[in-house]
N, C-alpha and C. Protein backbone atom coordinates (compact mmCIF):
# COMPACT_ATOMS: atom_id res chain seq x y z
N UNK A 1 161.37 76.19 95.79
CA UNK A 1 160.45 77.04 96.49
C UNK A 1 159.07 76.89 95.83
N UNK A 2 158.19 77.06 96.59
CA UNK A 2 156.74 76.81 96.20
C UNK A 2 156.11 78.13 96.90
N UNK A 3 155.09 78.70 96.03
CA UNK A 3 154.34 80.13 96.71
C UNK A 3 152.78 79.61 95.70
N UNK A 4 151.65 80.47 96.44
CA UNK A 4 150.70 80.58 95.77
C UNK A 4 150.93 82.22 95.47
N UNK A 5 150.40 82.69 94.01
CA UNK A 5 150.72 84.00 93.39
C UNK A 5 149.34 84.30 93.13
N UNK A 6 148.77 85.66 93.07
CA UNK A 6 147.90 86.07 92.00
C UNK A 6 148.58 86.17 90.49
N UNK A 7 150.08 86.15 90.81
CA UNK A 7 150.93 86.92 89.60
C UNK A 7 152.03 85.56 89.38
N UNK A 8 151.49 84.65 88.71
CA UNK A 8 152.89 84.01 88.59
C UNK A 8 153.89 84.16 87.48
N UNK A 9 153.72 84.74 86.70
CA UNK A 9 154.88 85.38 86.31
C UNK A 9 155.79 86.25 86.70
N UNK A 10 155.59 86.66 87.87
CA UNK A 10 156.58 87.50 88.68
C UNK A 10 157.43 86.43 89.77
N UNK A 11 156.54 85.33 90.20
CA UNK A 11 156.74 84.16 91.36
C UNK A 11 157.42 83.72 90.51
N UNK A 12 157.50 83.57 89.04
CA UNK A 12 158.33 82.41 88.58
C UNK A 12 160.37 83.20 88.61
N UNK A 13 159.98 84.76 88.24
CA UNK A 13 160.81 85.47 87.68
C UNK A 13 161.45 85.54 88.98
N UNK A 14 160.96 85.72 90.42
CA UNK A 14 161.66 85.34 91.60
C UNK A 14 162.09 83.84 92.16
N UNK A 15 162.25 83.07 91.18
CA UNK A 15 162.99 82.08 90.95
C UNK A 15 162.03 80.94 91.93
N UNK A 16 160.89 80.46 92.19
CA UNK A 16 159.86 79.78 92.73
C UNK A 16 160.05 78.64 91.42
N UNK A 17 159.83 77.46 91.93
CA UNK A 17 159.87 76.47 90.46
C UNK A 17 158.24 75.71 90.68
N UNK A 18 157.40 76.19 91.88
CA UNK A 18 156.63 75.57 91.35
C UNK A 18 155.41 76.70 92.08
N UNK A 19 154.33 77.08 91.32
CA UNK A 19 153.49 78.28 91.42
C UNK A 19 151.95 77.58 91.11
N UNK A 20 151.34 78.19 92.21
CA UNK A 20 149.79 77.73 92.30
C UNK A 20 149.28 79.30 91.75
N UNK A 21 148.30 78.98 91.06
CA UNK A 21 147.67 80.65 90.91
C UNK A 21 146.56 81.02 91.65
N UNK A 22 146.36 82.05 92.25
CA UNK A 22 145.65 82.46 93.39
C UNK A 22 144.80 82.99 92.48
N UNK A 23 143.97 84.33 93.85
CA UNK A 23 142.96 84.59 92.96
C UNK A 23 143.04 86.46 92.59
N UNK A 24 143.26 87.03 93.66
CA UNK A 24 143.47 88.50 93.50
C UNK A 24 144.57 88.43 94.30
N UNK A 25 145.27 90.25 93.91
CA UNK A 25 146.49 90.41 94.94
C UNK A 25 146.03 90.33 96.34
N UNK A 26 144.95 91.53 96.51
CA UNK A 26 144.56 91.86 97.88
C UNK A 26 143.82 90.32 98.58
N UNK A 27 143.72 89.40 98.07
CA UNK A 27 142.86 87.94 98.55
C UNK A 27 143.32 86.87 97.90
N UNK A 28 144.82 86.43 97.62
CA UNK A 28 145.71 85.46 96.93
C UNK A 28 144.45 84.32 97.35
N UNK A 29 144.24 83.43 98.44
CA UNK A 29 143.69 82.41 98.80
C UNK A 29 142.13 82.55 98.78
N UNK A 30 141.12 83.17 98.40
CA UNK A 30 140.06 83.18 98.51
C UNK A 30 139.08 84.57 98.18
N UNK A 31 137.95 84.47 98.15
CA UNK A 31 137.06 85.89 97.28
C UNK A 31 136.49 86.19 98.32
N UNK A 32 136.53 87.05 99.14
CA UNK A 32 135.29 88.37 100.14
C UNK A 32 133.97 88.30 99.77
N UNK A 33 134.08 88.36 98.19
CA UNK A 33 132.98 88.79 97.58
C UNK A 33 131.78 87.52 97.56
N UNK A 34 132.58 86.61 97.19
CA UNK A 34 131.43 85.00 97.56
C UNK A 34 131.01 84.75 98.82
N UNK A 35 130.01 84.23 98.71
CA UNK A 35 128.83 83.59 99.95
C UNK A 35 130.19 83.05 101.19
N UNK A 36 130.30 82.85 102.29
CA UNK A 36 130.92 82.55 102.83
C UNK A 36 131.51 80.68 102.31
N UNK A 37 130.37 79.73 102.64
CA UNK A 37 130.60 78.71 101.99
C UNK A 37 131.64 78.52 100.29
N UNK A 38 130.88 79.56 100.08
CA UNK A 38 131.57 78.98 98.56
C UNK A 38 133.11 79.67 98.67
N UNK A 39 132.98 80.55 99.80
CA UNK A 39 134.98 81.27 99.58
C UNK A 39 135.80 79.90 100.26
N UNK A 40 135.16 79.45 101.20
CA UNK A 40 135.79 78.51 102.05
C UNK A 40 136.06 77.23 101.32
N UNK A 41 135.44 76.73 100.05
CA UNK A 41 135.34 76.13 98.98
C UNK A 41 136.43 76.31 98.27
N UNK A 42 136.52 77.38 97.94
CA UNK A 42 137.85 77.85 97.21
C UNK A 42 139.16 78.06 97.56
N UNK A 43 139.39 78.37 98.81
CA UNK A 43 140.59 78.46 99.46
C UNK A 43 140.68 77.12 99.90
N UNK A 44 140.24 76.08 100.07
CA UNK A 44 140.26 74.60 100.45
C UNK A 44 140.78 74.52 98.79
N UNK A 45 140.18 74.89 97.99
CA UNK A 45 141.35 74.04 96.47
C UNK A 45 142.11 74.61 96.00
N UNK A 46 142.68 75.92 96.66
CA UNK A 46 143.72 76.96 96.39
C UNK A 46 144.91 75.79 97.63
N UNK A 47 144.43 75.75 98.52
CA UNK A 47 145.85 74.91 99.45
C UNK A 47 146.05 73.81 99.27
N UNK A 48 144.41 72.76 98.87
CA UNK A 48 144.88 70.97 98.58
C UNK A 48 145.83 71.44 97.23
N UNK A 49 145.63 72.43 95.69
CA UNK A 49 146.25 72.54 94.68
C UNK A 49 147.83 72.58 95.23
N UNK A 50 148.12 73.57 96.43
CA UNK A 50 149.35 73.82 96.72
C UNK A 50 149.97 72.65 97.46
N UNK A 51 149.21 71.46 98.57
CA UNK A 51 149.80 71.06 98.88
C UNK A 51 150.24 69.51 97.76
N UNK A 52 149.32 69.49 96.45
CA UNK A 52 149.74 68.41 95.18
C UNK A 52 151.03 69.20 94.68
N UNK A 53 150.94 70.58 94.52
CA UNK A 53 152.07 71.32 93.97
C UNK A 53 153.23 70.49 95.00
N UNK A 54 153.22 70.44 95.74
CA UNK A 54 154.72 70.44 96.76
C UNK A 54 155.09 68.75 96.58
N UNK A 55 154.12 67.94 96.22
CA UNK A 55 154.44 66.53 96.34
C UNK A 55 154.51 66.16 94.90
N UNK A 56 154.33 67.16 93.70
CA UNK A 56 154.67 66.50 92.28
C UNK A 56 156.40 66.64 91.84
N UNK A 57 156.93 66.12 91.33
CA UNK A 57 157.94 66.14 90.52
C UNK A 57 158.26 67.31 89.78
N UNK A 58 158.51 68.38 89.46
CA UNK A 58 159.01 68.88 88.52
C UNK A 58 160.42 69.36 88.26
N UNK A 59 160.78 69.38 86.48
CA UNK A 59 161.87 69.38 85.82
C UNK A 59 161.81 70.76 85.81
N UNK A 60 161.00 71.68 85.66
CA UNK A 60 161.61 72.91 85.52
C UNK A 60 160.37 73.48 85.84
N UNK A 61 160.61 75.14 86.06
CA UNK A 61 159.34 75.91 86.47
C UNK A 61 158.13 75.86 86.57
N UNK A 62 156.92 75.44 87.02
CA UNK A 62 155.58 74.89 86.92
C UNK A 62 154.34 75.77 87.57
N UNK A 63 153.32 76.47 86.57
CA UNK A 63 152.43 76.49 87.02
C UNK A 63 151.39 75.99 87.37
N UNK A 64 150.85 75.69 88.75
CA UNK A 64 149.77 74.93 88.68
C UNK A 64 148.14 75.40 88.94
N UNK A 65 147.45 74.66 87.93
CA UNK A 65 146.15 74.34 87.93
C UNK A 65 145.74 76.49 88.09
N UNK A 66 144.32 76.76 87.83
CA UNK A 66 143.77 78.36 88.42
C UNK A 66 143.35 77.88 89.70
N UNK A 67 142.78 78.44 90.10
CA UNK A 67 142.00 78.82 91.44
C UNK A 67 140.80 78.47 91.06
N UNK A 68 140.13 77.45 92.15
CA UNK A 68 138.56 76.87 91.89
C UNK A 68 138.12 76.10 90.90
């Protein structure tokens, strides 16, 4: 299983083996608070991160890369 988390230590503890880290609970994929451009920036490397997460190899539980 693969999830993006704000919390991956809870994603891992629900048995996910491979975890992207988001950015807040209430906005896992992207910030409100940034310029429009630059959120759209960030949620573009919150999903390419998730979709490298889904095509790497891993041996055991993996967090990947922060957010942005």
């Amino acid at each position: 299983m693969a999830v993006i988390s704000a919390l991956p230590p809870l994603a891992l503890q629900a048995g996910a083996n491979r975890v992207v880290q988001g950015v807040k609970i209430e906005h896992v994929c992207g910030d409100p608070s940034l310029p429009p451009d630059a959120d759209r920036a960030l949620r573009r490397s919150i999903v390419e991160q998730g979709l490298r997460a889904l095509t790497t190899d891993v041996q055991s539980p993996t967090v990947f890369g922060g957010a942005g």
